[in-house]
Protein backbone atom coordinates (compact mmCIF):
# COMPACT_ATOMS: atom_id res chain seq x y z
CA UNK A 1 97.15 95.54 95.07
CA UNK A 2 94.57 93.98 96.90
CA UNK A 3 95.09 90.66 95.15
CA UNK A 4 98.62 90.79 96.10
CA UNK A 5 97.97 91.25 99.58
CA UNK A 6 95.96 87.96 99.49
CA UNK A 7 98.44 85.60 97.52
CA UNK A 8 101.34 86.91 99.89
CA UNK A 9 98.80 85.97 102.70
CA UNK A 10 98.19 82.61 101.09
CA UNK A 11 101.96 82.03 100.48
CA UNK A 12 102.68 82.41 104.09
CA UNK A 13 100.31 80.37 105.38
CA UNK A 14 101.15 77.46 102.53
CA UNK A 15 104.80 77.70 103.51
CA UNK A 16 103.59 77.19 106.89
CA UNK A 17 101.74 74.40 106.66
CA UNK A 18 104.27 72.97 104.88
CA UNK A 19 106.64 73.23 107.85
CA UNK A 20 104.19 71.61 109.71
CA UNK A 21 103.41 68.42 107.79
CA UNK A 22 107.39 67.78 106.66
CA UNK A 23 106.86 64.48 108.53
CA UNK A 24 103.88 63.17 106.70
CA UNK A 25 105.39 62.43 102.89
CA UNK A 26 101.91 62.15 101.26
CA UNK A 27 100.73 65.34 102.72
CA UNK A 28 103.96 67.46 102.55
CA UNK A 29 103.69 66.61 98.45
CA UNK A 30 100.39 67.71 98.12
CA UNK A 31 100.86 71.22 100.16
CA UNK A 32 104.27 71.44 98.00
CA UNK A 33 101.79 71.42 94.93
CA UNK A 34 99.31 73.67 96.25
CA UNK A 35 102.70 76.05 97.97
CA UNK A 36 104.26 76.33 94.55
CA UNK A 37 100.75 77.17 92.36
CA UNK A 38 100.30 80.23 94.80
CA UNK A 39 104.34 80.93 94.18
CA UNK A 40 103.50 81.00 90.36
CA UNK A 41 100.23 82.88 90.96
CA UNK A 42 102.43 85.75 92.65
CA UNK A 43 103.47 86.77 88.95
CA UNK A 44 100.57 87.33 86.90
CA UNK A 45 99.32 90.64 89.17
CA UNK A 46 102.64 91.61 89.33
């Protein structure tokens, strides 16, 4: 449970950072990577 608790953590502050950097293409691909590797980390605890 605990390790849940942390990637949910991590997936809402990924999807808000990438909210924030939507302008700047270079960045926004880079936290996309890094947003979807904690979406696909979500499944192994689960």
């Amino acid at each position: 449970m605990p390790s849940l608790i942390v990637i949910l953590s991590l997936q809402a502050v990924a999807f808000t950072t990438l909210h924030l950097v939507s302008p700047y293409p270079v960045v926004m691909a880079i936290t996309a990577v890094l947003w979807g590797g904690v979406n696909f980390a979500f499944g192994s605890p689960v």
